[in-house]
PDB file of N, CA and C in Angstrom:
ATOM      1  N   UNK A   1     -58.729 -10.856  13.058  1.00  0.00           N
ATOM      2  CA  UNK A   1     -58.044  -9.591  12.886  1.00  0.00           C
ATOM      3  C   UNK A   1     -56.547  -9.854  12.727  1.00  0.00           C
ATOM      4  N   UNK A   2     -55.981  -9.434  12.001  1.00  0.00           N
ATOM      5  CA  UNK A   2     -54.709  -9.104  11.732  1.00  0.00           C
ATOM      6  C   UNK A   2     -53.663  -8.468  12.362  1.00  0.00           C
ATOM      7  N   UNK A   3     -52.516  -9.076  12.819  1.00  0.00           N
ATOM      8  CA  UNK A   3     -51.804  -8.627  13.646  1.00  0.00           C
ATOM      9  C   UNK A   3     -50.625  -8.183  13.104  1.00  0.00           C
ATOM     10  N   UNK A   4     -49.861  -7.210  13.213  1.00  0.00           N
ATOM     11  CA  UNK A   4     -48.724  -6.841  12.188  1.00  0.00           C
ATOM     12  C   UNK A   4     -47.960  -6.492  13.253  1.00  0.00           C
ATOM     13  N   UNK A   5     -46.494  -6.830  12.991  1.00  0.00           N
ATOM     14  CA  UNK A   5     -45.581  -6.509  14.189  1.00  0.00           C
ATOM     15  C   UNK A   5     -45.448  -4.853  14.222  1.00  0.00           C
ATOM     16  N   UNK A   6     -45.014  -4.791  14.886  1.00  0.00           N
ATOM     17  CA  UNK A   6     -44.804  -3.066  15.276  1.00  0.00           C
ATOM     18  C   UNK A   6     -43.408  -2.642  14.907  1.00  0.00           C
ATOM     19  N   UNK A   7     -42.432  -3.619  14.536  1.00  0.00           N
ATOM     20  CA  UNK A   7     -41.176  -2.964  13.948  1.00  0.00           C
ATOM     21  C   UNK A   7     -40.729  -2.804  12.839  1.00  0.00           C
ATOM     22  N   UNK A   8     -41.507  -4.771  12.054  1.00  0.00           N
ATOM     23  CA  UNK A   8     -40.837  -4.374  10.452  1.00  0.00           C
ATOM     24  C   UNK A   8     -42.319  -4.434  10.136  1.00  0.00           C
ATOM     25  N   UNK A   9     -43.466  -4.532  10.470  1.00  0.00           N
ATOM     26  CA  UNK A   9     -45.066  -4.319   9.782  1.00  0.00           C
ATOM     27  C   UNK A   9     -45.543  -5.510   9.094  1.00  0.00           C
ATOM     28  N   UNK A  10     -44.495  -6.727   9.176  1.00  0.00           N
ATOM     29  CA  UNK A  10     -44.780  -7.869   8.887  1.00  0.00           C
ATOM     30  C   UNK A  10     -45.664  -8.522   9.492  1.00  0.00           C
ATOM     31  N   UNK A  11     -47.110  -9.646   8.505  1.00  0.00           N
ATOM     32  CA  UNK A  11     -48.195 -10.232   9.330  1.00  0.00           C
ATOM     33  C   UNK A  11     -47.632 -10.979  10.623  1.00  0.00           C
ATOM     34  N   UNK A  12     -47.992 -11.081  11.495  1.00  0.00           N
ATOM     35  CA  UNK A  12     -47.890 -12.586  12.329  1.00  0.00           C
ATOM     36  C   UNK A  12     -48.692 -13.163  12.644  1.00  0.00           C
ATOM     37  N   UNK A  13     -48.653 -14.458  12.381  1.00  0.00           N
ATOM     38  CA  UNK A  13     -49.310 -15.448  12.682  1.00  0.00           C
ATOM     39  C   UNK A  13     -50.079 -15.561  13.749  1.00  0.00           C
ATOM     40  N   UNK A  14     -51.464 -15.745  13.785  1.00  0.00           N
ATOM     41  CA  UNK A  14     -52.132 -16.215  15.365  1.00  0.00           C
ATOM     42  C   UNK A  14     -52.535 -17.239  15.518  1.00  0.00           C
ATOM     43  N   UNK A  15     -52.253 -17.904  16.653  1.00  0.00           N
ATOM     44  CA  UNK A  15     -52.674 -19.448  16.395  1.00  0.00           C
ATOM     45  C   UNK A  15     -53.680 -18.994  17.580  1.00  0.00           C
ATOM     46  N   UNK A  16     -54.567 -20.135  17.491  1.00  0.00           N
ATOM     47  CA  UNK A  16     -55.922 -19.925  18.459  1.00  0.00           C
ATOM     48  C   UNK A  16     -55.882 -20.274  19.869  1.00  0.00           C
ATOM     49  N   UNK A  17     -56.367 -19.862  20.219  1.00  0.00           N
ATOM     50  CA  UNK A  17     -56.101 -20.056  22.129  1.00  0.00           C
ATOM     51  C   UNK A  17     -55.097 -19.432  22.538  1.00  0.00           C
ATOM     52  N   UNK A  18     -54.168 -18.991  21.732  1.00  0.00           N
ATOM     53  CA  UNK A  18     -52.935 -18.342  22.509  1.00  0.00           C
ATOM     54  C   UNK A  18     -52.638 -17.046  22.479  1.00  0.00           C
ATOM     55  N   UNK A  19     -51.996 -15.843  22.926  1.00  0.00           N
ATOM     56  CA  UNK A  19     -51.562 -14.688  23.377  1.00  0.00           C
ATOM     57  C   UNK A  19     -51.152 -14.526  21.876  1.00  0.00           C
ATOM     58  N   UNK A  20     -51.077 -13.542  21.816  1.00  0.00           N
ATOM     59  CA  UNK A  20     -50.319 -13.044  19.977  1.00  0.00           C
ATOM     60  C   UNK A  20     -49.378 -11.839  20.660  1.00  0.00           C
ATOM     61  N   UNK A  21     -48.373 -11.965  20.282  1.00  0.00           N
ATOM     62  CA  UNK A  21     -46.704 -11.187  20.199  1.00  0.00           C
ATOM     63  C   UNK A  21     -47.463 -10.002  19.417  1.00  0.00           C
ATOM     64  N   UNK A  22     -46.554  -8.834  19.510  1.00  0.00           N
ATOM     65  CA  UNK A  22     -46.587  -7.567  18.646  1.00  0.00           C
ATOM     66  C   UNK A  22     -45.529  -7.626  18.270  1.00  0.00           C
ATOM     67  N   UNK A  23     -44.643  -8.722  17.812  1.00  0.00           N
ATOM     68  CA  UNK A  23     -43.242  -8.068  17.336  1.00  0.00           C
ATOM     69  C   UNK A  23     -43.232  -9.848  16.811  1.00  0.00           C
ATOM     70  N   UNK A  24     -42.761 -10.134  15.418  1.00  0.00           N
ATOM     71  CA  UNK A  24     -42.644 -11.034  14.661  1.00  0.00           C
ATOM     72  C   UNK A  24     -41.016 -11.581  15.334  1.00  0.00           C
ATOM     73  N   UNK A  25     -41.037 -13.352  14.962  1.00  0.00           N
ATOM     74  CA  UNK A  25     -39.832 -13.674  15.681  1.00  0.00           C
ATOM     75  C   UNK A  25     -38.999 -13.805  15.164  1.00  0.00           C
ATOM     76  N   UNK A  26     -38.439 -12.831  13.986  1.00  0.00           N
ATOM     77  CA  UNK A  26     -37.419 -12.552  13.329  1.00  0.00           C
ATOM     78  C   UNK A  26     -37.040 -11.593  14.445  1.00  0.00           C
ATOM     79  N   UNK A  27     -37.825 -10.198  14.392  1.00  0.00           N
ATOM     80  CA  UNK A  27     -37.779  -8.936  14.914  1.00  0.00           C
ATOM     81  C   UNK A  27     -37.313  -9.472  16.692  1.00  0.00           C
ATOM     82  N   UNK A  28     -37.481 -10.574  17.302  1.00  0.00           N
ATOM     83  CA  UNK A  28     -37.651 -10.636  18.119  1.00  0.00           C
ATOM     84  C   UNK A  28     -36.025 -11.346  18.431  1.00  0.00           C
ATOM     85  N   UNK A  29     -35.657 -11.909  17.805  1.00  0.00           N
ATOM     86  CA  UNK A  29     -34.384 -12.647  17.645  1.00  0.00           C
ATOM     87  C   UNK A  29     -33.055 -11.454  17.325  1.00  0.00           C
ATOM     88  N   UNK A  30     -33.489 -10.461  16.722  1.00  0.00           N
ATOM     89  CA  UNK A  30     -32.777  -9.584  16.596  1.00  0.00           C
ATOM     90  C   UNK A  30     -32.290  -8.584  17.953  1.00  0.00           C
ATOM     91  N   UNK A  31     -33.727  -8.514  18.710  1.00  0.00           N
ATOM     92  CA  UNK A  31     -33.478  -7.354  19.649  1.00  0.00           C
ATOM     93  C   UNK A  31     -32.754  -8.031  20.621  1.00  0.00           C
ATOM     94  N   UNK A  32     -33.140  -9.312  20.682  1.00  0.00           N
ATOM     95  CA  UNK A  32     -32.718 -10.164  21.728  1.00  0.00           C
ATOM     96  C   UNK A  32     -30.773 -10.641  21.504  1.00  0.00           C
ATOM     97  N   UNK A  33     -30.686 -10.456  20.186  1.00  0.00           N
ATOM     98  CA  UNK A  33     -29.039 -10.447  19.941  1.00  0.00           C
ATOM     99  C   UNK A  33     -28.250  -9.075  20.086  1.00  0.00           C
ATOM    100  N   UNK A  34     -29.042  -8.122  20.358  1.00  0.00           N
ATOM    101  CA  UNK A  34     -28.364  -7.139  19.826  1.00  0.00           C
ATOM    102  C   UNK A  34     -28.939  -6.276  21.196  1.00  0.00           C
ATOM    103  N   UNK A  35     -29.466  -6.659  21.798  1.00  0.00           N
ATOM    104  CA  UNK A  35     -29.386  -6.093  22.802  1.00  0.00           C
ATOM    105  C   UNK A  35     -28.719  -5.334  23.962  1.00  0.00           C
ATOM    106  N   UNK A  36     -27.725  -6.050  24.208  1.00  0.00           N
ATOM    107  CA  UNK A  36     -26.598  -4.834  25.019  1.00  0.00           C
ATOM    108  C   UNK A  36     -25.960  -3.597  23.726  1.00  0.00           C
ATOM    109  N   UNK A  37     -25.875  -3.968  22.463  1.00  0.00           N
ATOM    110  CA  UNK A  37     -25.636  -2.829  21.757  1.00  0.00           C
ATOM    111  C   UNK A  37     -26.559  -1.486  22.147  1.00  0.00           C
ATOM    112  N   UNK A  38     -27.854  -1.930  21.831  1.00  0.00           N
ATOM    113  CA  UNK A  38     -29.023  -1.265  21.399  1.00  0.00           C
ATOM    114  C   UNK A  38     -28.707  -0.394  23.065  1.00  0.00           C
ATOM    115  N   UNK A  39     -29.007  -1.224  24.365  1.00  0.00           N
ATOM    116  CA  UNK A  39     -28.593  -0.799  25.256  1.00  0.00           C
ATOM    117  C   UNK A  39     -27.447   0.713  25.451  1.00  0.00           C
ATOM    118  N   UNK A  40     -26.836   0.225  25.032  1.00  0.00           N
ATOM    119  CA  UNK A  40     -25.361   1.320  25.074  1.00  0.00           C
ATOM    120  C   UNK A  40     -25.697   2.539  23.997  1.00  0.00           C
ATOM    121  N   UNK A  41     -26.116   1.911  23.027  1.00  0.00           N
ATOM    122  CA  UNK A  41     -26.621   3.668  22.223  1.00  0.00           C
ATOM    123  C   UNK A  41     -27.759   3.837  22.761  1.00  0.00           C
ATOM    124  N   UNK A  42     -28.595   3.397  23.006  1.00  0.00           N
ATOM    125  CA  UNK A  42     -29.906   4.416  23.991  1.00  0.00           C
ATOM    126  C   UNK A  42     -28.983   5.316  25.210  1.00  0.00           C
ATOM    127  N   UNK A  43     -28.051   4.517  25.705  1.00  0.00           N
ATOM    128  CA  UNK A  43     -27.416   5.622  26.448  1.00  0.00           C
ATOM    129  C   UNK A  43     -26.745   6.091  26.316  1.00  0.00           C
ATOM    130  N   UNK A  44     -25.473   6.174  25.070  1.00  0.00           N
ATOM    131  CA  UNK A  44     -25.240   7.250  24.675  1.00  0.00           C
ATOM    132  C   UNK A  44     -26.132   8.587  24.445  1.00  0.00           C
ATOM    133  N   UNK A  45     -27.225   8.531  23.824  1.00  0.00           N
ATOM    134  CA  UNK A  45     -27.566   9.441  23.234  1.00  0.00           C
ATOM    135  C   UNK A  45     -28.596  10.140  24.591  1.00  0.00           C
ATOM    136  N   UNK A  46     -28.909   9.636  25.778  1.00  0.00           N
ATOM    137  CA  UNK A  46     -29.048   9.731  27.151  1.00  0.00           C
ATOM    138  C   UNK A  46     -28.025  11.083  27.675  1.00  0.00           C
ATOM    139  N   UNK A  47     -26.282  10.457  27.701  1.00  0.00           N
ATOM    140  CA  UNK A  47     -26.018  11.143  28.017  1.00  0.00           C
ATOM    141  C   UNK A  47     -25.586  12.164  27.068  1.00  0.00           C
ATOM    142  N   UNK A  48     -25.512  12.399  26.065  1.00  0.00           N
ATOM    143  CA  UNK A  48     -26.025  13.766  24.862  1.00  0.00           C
ATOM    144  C   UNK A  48     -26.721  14.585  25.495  1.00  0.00           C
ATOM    145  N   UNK A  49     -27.577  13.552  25.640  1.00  0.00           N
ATOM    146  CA  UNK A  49     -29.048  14.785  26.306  1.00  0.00           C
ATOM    147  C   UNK A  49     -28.809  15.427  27.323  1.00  0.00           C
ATOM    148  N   UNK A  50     -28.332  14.439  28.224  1.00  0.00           N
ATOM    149  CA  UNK A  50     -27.982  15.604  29.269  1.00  0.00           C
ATOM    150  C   UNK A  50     -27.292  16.447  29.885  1.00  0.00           C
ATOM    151  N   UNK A  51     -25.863  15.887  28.880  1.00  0.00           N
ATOM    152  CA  UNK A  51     -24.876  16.980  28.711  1.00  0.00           C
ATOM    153  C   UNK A  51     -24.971  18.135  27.357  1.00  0.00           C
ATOM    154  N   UNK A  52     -26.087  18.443  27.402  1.00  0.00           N
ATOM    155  CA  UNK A  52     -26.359  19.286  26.142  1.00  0.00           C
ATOM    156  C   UNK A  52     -26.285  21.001  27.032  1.00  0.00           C
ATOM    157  N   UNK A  53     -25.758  21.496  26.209  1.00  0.00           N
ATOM    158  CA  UNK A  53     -25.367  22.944  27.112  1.00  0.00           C
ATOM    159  C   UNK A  53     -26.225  23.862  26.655  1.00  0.00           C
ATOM    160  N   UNK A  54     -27.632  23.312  25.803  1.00  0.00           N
ATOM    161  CA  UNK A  54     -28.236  24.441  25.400  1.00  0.00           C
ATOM    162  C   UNK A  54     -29.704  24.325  26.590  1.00  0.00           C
ATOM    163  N   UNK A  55     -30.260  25.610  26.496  1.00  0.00           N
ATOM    164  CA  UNK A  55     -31.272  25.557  27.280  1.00  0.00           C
ATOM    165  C   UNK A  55     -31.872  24.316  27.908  1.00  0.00           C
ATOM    166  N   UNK A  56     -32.675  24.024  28.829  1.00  0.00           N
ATOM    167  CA  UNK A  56     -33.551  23.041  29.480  1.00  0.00           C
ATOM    168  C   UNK A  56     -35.024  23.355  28.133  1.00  0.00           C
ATOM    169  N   UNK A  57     -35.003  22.035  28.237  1.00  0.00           N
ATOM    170  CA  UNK A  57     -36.778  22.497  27.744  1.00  0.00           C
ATOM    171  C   UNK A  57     -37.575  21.264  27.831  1.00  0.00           C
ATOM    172  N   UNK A  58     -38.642  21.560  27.653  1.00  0.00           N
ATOM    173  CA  UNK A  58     -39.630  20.460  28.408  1.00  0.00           C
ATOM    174  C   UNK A  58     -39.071  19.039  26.912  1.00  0.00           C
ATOM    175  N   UNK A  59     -39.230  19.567  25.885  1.00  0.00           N
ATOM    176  CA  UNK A  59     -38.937  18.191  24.880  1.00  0.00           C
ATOM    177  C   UNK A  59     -37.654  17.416  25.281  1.00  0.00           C
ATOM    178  N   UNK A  60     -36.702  18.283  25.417  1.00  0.00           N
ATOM    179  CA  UNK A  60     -35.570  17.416  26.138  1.00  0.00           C
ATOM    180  C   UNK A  60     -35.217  16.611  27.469  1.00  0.00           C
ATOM    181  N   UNK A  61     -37.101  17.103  28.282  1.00  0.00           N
ATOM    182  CA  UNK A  61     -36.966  16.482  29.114  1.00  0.00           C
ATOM    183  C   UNK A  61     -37.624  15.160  29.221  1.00  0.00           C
ATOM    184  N   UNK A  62     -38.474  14.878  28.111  1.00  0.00           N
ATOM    185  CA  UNK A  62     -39.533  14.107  27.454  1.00  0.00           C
ATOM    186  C   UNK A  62     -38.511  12.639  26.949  1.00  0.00           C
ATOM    187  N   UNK A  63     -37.385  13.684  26.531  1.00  0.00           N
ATOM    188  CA  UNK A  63     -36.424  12.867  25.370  1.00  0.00           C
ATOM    189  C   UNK A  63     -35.903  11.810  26.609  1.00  0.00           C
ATOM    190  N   UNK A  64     -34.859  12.321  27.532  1.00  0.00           N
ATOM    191  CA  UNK A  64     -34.364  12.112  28.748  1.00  0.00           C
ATOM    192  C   UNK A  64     -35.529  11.164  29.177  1.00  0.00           C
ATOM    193  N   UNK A  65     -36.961  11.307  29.858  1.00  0.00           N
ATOM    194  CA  UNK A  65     -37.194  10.185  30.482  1.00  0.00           C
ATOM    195  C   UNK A  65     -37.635   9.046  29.453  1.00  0.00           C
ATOM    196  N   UNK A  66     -37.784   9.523  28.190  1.00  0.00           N
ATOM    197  CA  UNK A  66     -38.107   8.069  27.390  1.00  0.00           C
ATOM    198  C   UNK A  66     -37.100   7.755  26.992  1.00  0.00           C
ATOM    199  N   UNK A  67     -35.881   7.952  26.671  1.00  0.00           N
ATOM    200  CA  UNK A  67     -34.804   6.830  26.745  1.00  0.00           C
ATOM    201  C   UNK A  67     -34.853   6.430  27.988  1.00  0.00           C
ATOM    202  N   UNK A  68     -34.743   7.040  29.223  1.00  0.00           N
ATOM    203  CA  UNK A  68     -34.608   5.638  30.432  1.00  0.00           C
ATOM    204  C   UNK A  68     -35.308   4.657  30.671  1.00  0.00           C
ATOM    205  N   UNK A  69     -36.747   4.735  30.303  1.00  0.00           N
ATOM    206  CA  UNK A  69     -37.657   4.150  29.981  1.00  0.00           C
ATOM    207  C   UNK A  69     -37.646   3.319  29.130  1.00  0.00           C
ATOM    208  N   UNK A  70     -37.069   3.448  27.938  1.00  0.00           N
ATOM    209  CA  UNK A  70     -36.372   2.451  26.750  1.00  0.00           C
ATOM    210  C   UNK A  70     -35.163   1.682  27.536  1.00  0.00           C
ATOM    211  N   UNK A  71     -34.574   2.085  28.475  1.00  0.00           N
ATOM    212  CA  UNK A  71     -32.844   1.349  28.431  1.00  0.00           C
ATOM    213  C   UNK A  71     -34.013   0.569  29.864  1.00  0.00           C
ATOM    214  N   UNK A  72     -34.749   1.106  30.478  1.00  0.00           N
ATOM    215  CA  UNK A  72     -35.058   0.447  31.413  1.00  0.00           C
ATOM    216  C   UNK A  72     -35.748  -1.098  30.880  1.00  0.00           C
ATOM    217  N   UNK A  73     -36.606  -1.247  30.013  1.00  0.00           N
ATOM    218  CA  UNK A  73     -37.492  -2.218  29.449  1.00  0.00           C
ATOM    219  C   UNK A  73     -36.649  -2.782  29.182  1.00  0.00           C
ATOM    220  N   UNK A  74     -35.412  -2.694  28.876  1.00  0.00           N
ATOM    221  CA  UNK A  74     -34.028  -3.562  27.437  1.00  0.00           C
ATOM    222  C   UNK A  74     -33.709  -4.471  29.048  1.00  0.00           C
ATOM    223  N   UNK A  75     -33.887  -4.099  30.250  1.00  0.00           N
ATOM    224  CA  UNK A  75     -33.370  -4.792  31.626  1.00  0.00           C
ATOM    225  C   UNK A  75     -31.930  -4.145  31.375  1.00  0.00           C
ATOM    226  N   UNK A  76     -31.802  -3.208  31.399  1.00  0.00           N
ATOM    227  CA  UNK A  76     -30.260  -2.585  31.387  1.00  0.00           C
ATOM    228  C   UNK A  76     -30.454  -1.254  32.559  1.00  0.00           C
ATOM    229  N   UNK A  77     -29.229  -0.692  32.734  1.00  0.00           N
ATOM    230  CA  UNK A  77     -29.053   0.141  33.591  1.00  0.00           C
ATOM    231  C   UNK A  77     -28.912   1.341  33.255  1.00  0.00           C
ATOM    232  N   UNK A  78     -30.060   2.377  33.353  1.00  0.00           N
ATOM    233  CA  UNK A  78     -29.683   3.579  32.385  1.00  0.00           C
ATOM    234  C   UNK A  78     -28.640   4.709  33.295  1.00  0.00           C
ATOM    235  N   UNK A  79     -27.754   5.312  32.023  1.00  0.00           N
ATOM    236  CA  UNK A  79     -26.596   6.419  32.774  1.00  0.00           C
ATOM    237  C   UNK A  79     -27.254   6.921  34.007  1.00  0.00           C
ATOM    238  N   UNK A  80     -28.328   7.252  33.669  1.00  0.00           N
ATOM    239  CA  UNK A  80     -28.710   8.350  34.856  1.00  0.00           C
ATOM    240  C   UNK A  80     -30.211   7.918  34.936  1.00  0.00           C
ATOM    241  N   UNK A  81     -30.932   8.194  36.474  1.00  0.00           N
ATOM    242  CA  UNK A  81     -32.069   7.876  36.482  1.00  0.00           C
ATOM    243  C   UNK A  81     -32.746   9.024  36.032  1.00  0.00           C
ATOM    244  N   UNK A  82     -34.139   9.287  35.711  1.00  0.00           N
ATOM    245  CA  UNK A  82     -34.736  10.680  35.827  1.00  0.00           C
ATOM    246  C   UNK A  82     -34.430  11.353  37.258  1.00  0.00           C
ATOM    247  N   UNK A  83     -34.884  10.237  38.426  1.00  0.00           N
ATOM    248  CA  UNK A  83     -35.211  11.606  39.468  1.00  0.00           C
ATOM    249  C   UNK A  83     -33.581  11.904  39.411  1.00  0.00           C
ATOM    250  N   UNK A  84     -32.437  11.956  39.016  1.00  0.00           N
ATOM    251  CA  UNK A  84     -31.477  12.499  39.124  1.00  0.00           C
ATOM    252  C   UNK A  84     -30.936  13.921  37.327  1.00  0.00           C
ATOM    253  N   UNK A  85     -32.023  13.818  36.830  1.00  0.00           N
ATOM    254  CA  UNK A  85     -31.963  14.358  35.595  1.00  0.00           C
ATOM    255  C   UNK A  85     -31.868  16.074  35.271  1.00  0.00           C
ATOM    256  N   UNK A  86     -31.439  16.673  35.305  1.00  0.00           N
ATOM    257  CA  UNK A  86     -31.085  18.008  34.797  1.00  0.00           C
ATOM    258  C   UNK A  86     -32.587  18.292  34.872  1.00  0.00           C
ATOM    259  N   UNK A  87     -33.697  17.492  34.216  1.00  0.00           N
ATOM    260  CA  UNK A  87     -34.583  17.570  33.098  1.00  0.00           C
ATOM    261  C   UNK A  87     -36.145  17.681  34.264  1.00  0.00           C
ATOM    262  N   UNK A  88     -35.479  16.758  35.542  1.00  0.00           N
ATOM    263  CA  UNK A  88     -36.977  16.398  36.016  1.00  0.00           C
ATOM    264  C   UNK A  88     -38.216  17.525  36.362  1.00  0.00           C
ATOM    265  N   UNK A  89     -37.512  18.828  36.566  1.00  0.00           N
ATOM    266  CA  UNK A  89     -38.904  19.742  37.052  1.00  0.00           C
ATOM    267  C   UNK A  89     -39.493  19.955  36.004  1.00  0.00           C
ATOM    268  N   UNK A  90     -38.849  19.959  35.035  1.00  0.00           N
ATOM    269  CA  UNK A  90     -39.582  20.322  33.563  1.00  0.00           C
ATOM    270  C   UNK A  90     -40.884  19.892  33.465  1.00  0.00           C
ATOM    271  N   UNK A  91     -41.078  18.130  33.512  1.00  0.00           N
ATOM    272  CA  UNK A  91     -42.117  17.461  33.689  1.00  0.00           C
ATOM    273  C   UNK A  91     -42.655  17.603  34.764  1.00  0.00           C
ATOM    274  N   UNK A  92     -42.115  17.120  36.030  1.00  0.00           N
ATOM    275  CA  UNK A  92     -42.731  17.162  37.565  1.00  0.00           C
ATOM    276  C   UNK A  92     -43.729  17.865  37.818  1.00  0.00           C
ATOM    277  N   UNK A  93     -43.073  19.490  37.525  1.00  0.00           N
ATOM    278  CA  UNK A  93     -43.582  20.824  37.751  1.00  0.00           C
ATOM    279  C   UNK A  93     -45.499  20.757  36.817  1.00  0.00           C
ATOM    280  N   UNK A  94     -45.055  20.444  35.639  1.00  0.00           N
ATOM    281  CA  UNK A  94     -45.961  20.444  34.729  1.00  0.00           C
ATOM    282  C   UNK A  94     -47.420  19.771  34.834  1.00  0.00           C
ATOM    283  N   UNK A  95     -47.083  18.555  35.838  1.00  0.00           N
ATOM    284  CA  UNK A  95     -48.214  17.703  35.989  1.00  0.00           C
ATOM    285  C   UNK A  95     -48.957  17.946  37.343  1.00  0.00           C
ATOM    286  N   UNK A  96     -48.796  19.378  37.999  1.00  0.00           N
ATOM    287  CA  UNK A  96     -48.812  19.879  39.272  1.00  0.00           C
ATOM    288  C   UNK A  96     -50.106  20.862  38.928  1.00  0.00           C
TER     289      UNK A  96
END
């Protein structure tokens, strides 16, 4: 079976006996250079979100915990945690 990375859709290689990557090691060399960037605009746009002065709503609260969730995986420190989020009853409430 065919394995295609998940960022640029390029094949990758499987060699036998071993674990197969989802992300080709071009794609992989990149995130890994560019990483504290990538870092810092996931949280910019973090705190966008949560300084946004328009209504609460559940998508923005969706938005909010999957960037921390993104800045969290990068091993970075996101602006704000959820349980401190404008956003959290939105979800909390929801799964109650």
């Amino acid at each position: 079976m065919a394995v295609k990375c998940v960022w640029c859709g390029n094949d990758i290689k499987e060699i036998e006996g071993q674990a197969t990557m989802d992300t080709c090691d071009e794609c992989e060399d990149f995130f890994e250079e560019h990483i504290d960037d990538i870092s810092e605009s996931l949280n910019e746009l973090l705190k966008k979100n949560e300084n946004s002065s328009s209504k609460p709503t559940e998508k923005k609260a969706w938005i909010s915990y999957s960037l921390i969730t993104a800045i969290h995986m990068l091993s970075s420190r996101p602006y704000i945690e959820f349980k401190d989020s404008k956003y959290k009853d939105l979800i909390v409430n929801n799964k109650k």
